[in-house]
C-alpha atoms as a PDB file:
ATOM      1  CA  UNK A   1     -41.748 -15.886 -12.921  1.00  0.00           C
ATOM      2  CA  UNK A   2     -39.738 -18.649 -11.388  1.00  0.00           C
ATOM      3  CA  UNK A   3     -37.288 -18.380 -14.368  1.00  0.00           C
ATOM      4  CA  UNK A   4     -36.307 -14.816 -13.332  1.00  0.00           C
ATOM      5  CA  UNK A   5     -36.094 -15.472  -9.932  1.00  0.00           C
ATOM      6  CA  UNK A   6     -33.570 -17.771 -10.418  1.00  0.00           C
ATOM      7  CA  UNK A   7     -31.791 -15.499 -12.890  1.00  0.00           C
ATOM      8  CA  UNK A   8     -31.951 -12.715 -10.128  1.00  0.00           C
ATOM      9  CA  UNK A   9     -30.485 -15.095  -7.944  1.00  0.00           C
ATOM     10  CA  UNK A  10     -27.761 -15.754 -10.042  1.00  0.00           C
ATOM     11  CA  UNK A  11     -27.023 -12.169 -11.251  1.00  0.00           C
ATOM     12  CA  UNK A  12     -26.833 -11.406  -6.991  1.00  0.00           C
ATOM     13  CA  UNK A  13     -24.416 -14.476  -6.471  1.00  0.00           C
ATOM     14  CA  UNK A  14     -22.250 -13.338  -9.072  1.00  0.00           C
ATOM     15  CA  UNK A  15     -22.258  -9.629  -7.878  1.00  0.00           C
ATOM     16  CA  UNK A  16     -21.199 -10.800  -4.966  1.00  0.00           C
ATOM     17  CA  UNK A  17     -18.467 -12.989  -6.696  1.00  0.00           C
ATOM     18  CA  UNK A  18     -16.981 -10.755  -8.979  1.00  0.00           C
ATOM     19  CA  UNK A  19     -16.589  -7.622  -6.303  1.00  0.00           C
ATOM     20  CA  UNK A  20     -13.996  -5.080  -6.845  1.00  0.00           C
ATOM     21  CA  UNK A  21     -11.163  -5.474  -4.364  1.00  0.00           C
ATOM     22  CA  UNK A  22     -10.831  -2.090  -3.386  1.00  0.00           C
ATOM     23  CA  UNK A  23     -12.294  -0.004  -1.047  1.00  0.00           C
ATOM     24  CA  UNK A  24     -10.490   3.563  -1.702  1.00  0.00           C
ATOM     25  CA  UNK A  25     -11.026   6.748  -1.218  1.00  0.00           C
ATOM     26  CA  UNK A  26      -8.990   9.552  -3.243  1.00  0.00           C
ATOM     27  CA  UNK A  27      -8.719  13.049  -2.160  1.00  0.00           C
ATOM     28  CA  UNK A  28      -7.717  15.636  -4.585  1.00  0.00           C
ATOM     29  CA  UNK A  29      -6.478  18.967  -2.440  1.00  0.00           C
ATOM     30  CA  UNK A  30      -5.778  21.436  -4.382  1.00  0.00           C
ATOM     31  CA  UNK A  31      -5.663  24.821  -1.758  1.00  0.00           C
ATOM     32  CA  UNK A  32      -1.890  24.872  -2.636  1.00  0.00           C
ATOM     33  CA  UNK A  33      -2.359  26.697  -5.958  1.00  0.00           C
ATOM     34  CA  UNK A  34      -4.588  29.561  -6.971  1.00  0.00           C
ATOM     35  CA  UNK A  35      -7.532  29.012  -9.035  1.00  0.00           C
ATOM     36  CA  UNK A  36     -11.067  30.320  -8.870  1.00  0.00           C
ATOM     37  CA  UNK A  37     -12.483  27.681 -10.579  1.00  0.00           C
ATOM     38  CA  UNK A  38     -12.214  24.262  -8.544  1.00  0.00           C
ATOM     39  CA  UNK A  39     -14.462  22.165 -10.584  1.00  0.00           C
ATOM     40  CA  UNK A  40     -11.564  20.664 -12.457  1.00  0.00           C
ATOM     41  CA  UNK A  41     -10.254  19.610  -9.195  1.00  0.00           C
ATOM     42  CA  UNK A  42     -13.771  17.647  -8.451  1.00  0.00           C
ATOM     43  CA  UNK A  43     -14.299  16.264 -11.931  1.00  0.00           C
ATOM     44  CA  UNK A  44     -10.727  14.611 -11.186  1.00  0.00           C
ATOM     45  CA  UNK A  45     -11.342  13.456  -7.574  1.00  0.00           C
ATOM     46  CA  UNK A  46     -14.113  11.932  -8.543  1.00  0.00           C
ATOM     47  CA  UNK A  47     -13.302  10.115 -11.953  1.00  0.00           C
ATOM     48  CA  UNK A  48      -9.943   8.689  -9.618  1.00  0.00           C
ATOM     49  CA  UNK A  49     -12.487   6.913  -7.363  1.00  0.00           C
ATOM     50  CA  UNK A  50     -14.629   6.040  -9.665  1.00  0.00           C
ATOM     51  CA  UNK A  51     -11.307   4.546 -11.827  1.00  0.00           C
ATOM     52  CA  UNK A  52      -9.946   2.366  -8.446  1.00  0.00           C
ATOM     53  CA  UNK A  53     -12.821   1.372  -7.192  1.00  0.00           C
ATOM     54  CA  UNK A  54     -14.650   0.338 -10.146  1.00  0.00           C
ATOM     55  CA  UNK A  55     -12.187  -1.122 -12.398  1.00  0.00           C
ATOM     56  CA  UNK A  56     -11.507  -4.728 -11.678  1.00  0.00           C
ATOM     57  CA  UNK A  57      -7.809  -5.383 -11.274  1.00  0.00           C
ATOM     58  CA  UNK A  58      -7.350  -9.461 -10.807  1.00  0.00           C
ATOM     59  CA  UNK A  59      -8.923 -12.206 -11.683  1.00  0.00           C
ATOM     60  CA  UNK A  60      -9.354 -13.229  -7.860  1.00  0.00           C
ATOM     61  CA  UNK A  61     -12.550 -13.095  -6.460  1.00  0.00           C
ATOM     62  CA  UNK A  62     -13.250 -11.032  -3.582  1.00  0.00           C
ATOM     63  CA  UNK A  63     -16.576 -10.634  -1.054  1.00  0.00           C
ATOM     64  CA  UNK A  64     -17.595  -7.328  -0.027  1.00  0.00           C
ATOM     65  CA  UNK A  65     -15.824  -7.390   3.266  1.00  0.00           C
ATOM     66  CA  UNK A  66     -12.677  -8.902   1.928  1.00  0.00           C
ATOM     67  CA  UNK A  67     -12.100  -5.247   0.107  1.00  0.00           C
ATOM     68  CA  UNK A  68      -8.887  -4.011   0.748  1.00  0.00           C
ATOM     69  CA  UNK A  69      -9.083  -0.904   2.406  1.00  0.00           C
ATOM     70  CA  UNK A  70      -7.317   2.275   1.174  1.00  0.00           C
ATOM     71  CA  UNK A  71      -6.697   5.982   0.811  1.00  0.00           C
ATOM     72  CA  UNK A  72      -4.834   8.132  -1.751  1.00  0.00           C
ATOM     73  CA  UNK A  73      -4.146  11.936  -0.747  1.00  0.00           C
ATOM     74  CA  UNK A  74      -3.258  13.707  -3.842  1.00  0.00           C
ATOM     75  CA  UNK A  75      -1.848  17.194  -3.143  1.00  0.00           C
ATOM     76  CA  UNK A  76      -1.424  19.709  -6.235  1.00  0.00           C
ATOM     77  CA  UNK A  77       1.372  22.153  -5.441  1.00  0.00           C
ATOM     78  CA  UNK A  78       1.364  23.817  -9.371  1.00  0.00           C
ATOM     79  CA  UNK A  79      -1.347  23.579 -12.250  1.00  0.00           C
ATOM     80  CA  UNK A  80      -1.291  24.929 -15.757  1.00  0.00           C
ATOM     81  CA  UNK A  81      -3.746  24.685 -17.996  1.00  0.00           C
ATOM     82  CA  UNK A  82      -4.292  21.011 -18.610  1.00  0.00           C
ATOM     83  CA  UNK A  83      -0.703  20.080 -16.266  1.00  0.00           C
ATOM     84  CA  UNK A  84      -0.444  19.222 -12.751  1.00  0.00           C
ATOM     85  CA  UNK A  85       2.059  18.456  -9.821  1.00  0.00           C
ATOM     86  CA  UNK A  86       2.050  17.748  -6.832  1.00  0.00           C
ATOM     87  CA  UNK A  87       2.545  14.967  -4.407  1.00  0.00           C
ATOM     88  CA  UNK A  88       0.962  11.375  -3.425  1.00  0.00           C
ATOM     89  CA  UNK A  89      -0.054  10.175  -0.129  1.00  0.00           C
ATOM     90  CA  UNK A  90      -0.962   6.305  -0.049  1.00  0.00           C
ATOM     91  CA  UNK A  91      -2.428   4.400   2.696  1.00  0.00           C
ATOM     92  CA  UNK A  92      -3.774   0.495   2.727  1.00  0.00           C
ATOM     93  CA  UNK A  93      -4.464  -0.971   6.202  1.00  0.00           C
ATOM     94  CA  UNK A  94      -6.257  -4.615   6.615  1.00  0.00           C
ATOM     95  CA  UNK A  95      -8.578  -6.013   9.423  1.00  0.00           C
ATOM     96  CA  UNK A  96      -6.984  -8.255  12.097  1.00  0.00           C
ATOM     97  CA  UNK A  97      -8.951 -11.716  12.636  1.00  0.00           C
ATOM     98  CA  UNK A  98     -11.430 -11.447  15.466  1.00  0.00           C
ATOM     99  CA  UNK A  99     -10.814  -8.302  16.043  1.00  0.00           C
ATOM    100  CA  UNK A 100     -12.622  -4.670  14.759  1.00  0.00           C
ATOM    101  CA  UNK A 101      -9.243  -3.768  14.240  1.00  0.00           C
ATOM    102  CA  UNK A 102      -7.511  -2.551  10.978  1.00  0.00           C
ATOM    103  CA  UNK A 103      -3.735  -2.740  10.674  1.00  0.00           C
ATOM    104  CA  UNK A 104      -1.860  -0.447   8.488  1.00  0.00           C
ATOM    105  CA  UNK A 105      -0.275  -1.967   5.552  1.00  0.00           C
ATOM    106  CA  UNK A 106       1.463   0.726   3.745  1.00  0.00           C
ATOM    107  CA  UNK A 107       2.146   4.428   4.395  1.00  0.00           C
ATOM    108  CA  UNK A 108       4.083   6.435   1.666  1.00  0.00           C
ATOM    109  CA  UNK A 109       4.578   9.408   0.011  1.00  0.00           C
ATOM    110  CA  UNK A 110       5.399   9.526  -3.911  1.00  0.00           C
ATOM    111  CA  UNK A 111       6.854  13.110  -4.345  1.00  0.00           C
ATOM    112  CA  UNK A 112       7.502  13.314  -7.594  1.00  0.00           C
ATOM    113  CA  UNK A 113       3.709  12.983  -9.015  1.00  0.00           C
ATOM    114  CA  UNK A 114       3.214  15.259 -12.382  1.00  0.00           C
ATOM    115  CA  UNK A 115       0.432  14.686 -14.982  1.00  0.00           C
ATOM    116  CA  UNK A 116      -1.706  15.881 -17.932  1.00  0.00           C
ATOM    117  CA  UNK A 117      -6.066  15.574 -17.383  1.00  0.00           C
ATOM    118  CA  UNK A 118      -8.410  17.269 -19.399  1.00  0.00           C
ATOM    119  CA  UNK A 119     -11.935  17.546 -18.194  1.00  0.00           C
ATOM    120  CA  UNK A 120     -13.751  14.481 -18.241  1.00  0.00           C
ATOM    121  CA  UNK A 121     -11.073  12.741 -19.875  1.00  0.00           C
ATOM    122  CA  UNK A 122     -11.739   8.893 -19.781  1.00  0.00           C
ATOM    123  CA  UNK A 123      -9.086   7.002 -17.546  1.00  0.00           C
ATOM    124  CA  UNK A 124      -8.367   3.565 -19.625  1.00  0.00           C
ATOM    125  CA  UNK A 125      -5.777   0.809 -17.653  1.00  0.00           C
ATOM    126  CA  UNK A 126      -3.724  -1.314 -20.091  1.00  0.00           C
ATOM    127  CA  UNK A 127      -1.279  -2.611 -18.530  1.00  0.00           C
ATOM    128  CA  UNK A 128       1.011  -3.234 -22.146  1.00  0.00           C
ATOM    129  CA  UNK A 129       0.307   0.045 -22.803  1.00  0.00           C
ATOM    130  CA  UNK A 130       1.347   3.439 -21.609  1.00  0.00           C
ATOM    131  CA  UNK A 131      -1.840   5.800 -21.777  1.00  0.00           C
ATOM    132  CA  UNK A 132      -0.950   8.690 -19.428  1.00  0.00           C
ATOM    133  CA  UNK A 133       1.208   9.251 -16.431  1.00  0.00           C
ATOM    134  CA  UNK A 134      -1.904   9.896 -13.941  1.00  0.00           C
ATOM    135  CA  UNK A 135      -3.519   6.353 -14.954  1.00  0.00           C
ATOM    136  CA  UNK A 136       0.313   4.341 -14.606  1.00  0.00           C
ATOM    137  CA  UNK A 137       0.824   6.101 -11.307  1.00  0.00           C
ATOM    138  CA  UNK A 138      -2.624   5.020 -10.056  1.00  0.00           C
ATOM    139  CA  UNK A 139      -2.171   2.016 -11.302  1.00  0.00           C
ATOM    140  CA  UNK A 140       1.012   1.337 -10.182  1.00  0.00           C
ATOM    141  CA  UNK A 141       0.038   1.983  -6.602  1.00  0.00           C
ATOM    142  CA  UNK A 142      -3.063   0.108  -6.583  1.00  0.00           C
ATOM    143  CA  UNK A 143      -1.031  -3.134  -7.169  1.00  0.00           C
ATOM    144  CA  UNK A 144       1.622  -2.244  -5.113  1.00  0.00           C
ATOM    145  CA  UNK A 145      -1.504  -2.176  -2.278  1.00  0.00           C
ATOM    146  CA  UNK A 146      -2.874  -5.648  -3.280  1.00  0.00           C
ATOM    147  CA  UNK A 147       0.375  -6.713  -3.654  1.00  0.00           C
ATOM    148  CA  UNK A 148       1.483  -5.989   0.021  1.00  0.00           C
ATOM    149  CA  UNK A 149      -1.765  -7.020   1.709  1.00  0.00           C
ATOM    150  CA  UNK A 150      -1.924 -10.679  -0.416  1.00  0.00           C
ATOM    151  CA  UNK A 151       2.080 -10.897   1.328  1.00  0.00           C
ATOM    152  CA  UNK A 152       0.275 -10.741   4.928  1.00  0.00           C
ATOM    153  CA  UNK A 153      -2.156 -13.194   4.136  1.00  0.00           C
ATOM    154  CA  UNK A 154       0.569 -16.028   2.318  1.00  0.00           C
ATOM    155  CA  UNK A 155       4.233 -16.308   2.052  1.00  0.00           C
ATOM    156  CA  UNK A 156       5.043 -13.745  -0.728  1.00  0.00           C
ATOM    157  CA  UNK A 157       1.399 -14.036  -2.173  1.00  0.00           C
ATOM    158  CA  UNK A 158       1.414 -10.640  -3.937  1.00  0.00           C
ATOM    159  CA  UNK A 159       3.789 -11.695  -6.484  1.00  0.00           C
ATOM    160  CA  UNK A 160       1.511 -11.387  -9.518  1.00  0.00           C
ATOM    161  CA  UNK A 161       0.432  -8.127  -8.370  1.00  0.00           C
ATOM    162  CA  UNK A 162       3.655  -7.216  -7.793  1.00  0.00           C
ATOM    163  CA  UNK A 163       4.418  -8.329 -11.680  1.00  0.00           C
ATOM    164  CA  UNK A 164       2.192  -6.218 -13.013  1.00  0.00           C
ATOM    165  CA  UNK A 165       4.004  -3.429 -10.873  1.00  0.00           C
ATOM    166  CA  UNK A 166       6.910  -3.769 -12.834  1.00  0.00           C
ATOM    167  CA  UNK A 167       4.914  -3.936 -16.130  1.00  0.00           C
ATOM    168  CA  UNK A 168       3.770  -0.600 -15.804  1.00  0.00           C
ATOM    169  CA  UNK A 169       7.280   0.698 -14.663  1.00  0.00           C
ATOM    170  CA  UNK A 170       8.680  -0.726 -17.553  1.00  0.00           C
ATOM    171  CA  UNK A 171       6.015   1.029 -19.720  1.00  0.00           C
ATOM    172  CA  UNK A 172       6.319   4.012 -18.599  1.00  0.00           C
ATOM    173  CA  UNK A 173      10.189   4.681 -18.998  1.00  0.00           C
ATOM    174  CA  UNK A 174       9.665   4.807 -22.355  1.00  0.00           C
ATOM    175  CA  UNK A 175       7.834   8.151 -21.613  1.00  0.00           C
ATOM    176  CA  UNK A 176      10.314  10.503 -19.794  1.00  0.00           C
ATOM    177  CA  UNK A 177       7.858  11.274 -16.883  1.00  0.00           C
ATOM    178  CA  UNK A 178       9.860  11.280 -13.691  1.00  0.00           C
ATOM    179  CA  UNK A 179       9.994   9.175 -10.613  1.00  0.00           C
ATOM    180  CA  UNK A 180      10.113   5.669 -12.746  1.00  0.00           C
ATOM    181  CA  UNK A 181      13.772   5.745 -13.075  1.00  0.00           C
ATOM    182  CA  UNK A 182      16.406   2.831 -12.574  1.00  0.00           C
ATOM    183  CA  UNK A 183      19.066   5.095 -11.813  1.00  0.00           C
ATOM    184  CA  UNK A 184      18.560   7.969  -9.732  1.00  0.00           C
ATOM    185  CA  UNK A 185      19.397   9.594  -6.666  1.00  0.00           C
ATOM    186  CA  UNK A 186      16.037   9.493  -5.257  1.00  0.00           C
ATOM    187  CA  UNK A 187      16.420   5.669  -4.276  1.00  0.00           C
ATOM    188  CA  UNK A 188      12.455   5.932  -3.158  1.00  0.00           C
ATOM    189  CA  UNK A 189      11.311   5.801  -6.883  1.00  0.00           C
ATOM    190  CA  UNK A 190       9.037   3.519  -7.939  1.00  0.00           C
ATOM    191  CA  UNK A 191      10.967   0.960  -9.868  1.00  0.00           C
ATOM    192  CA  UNK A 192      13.573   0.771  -6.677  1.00  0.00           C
ATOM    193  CA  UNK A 193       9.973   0.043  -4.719  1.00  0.00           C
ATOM    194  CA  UNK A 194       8.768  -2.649  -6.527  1.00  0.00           C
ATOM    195  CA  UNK A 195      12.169  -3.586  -7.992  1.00  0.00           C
ATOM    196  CA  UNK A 196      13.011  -4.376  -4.128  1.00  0.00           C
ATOM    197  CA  UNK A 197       9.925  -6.212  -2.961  1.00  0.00           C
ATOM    198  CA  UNK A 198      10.819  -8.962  -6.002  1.00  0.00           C
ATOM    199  CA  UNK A 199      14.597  -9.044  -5.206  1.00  0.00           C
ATOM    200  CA  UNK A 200      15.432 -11.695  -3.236  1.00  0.00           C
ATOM    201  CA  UNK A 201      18.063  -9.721  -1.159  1.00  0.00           C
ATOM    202  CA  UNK A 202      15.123  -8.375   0.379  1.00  0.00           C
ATOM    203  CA  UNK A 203      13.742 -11.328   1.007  1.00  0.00           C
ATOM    204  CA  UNK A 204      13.187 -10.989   5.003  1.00  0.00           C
ATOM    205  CA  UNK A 205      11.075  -8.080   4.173  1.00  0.00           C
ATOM    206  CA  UNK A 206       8.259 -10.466   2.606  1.00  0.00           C
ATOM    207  CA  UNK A 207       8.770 -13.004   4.874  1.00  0.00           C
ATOM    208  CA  UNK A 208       8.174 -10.837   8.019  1.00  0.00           C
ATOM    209  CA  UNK A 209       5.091  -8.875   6.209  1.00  0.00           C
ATOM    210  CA  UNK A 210       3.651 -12.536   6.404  1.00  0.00           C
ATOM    211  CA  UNK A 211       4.737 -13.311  10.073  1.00  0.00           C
ATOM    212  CA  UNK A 212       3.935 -10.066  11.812  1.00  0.00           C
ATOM    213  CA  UNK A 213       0.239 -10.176  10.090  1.00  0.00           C
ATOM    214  CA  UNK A 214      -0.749 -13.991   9.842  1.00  0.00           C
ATOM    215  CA  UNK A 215       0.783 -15.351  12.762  1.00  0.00           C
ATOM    216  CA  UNK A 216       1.365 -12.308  14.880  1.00  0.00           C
ATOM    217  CA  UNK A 217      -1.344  -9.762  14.690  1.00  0.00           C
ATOM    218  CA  UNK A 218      -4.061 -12.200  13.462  1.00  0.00           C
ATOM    219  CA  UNK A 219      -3.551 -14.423  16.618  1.00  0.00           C
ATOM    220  CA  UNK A 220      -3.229 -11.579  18.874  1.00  0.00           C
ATOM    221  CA  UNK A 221      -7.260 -11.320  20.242  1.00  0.00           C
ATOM    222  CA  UNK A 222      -6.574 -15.530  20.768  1.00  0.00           C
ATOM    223  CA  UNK A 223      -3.146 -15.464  22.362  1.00  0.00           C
ATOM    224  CA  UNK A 224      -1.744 -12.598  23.158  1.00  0.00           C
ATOM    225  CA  UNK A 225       1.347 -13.544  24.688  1.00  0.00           C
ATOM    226  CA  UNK A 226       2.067 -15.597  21.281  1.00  0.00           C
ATOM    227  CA  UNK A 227       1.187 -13.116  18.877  1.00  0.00           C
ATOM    228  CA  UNK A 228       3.494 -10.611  20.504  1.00  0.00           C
ATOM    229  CA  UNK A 229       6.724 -13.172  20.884  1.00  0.00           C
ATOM    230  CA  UNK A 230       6.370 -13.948  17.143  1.00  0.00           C
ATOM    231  CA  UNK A 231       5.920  -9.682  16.512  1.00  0.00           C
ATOM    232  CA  UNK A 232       9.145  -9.356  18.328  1.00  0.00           C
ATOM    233  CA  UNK A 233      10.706 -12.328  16.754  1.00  0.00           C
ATOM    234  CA  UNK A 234       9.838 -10.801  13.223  1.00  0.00           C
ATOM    235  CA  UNK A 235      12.046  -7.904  14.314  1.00  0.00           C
ATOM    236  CA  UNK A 236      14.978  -9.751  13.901  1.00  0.00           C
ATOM    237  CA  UNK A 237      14.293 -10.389  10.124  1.00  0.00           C
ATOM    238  CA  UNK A 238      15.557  -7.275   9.799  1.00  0.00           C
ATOM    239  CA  UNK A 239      18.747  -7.302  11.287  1.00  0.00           C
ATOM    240  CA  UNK A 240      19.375 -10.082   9.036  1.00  0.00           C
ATOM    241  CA  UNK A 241      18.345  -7.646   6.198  1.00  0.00           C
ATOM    242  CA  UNK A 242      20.532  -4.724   7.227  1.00  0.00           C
ATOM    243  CA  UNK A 243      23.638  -6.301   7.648  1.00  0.00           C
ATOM    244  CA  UNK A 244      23.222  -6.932   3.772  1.00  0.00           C
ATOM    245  CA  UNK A 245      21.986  -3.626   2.795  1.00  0.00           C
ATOM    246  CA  UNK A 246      22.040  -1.178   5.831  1.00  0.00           C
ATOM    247  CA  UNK A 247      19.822   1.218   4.395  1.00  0.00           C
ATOM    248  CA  UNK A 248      17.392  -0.917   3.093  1.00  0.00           C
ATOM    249  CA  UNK A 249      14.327   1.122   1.716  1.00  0.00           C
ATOM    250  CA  UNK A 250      11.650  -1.404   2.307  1.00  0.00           C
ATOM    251  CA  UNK A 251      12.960  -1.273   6.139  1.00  0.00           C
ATOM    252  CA  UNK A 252      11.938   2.534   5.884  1.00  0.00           C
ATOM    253  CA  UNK A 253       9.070   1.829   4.242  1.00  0.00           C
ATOM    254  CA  UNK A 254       7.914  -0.970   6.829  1.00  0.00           C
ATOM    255  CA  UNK A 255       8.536   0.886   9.932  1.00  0.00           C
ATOM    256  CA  UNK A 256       6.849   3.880   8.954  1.00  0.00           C
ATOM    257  CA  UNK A 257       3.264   2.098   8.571  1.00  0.00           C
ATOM    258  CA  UNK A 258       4.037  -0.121  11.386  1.00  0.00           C
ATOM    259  CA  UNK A 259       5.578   2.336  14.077  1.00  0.00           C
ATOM    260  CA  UNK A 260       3.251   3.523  16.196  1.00  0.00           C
ATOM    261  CA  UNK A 261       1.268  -0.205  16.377  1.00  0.00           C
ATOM    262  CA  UNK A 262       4.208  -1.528  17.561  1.00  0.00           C
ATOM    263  CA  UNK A 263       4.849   1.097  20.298  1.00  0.00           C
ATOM    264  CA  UNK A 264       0.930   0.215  21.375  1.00  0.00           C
ATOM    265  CA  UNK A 265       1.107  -3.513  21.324  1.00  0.00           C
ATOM    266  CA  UNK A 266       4.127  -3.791  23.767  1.00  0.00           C
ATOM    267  CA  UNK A 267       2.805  -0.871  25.922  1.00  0.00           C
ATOM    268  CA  UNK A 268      -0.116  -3.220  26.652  1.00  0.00           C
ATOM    269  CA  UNK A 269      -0.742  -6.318  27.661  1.00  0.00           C
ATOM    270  CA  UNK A 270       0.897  -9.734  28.785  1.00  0.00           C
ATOM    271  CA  UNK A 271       4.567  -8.207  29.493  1.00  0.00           C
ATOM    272  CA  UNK A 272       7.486  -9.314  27.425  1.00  0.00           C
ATOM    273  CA  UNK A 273      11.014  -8.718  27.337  1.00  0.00           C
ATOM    274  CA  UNK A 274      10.548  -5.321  25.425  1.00  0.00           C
ATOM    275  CA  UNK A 275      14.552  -4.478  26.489  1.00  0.00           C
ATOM    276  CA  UNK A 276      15.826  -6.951  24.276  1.00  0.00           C
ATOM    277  CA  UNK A 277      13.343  -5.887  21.735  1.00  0.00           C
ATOM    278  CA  UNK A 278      13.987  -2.077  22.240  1.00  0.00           C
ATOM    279  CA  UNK A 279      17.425  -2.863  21.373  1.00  0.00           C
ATOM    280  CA  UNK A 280      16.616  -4.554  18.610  1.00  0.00           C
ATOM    281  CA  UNK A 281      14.502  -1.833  17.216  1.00  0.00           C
ATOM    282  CA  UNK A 282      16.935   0.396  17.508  1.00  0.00           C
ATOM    283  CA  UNK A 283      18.854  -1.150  15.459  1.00  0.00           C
ATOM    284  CA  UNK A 284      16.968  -1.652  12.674  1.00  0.00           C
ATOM    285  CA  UNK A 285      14.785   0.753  12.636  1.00  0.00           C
ATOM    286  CA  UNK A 286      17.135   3.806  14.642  1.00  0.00           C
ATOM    287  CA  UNK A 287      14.799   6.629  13.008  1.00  0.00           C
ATOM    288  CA  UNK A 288      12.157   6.079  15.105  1.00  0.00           C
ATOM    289  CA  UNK A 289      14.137   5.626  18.191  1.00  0.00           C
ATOM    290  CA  UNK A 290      11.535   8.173  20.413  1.00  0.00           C
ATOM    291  CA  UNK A 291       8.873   6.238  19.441  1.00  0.00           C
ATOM    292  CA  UNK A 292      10.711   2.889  20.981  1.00  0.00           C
ATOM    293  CA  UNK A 293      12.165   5.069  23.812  1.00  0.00           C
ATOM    294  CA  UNK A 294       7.853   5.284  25.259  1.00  0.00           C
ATOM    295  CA  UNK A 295       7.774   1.628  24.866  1.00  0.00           C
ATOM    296  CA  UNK A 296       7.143   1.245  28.307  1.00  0.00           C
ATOM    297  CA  UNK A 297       5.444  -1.780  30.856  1.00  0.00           C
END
């Protein structure tokens, strides 16, 4: 008796050790295309979460509450048979320290998402290995999410996530699917993604992800008057970045997860000098410039 208490002790502790690092949820909408018989759509929807949030994707160990949290909104705009396209909405947000607060990480749309799925297909990651373009896309964006959320918690910490990344991307050119290409028009594909979070032209990018969340937002609840000088202070990364590449996509990328925080955390609080920062913001980030126009204290 005593022997398997201690080995259900054990098996618990190393539950607890080994825990999958995502918490995801994927959404399969399919009301864009017309077929009676939805099951297919449910059978995939549910063998996608089952495939993220089961599949263990590092060899980091994570606790239950140190799950990144995330959401993929596939939308299917033509299916045939065993072929689908459509388009892919990702999400990834992270809790703020002291706080019951979750800060979005990433928010972006892949619109060039076509794949083959049969029924009850089995969904296989190898990362040396091209197996289909539904389990590289997947898979690709899952460690673009770990990726960006280890970069807020250490000075470009999602490098080996970010590795992988371009594993996969170089996998699947061999294949012909679209949206992995080096050269293209659509400079939003996913090699110029990943491609530009390694570069180090895009340096400032990293190094603000890390600022903004470890020493800005994470200090916020403690000092708020800190955390929102070093937030505005991280602003000026990027006007660093965009005098070497004025239409940076990571910029893009960055201010369209982080816009409407921003607009909330100097609308609040211990006042600042937001003109200086307006202007600033404006110049980076001139896209959003009627979100920083109701900036206002």
């Amino acid at each position: 008796m005593r022997n398997l208490l201690i080995l259900f002790v054990f098996t618990m502790f190393g539950l607890g050790v080994i825990a999958q690092e995502l918490t995801c949820t994927i959404t399969v909408n399919s009301d864009q295309v017309s077929q009676t018989n939805q099951q297919i759509f449910k059978t995939l929807e549910r063998s996608l979460n089952d495939f993220v949030n089961k599949n263990k994707w590092t060899n980091r160990s994570y606790k239950e509450n140190e799950r990144v949290n995330a959401q993929m909104f596939i939308t299917i705009t033509d299916f045939d048979s065993n072929r689908f396209k459509g388009t892919l909405q990702i999400q990834s947000s992270r809790p703020v320290f002291n706080t019951s607060y979750d800060t979005p990480i990433f928010n972006f749309k892949d619109n060039d998402f076509d794949f083959e799925y049969i029924e009850f297909q089995p969904l296989v990651f190898n990362e040396n290995v091209f197996e289909s373009n539904l389990v590289s896309v997947i898979s690709y964006y899952v460690y673009i999410i770990l990726g960006l959320d280890a970069d807020t918690f250490s000075l470009e910490g999602g490098n080996d996530s970010y590795r992988i990344a371009q594993r996969i991307v170089a996998q699947a050119q061999g294949s012909n699917a679209s949206g992995w290409e080096q050269s293209t028009d659509n400079n939003r594909s996913r090699f110029e993604l990943v491609d530009n979070l390694m570069s180090n032209t895009y340096r400032e990018y990293r190094v603000a992800m890390y600022n903004y969340h470890r020493k800005g937002m994470d200090v916020l609840a403690d000092n708020n008057s800190t955390g929102k000088q070093v937030i505005s202070g991280t602003m000026k990364l990027f006007e660093t970045m965009i005098k070497r590449r004025p239409n940076a996509f990571l910029i893009q990328t960055f201010f369209d997860a982080k816009s409407d925080e921003i607009q909330n955390i100097f609308s609040d609080g211990p006042k600042t000098d937001i003109v200086a920062l307006k202007e600033t913001l404006n110049r980076v980030a001139p896209f959003y410039s009627s979100t920083w126009n109701d900036i206002k204290y």
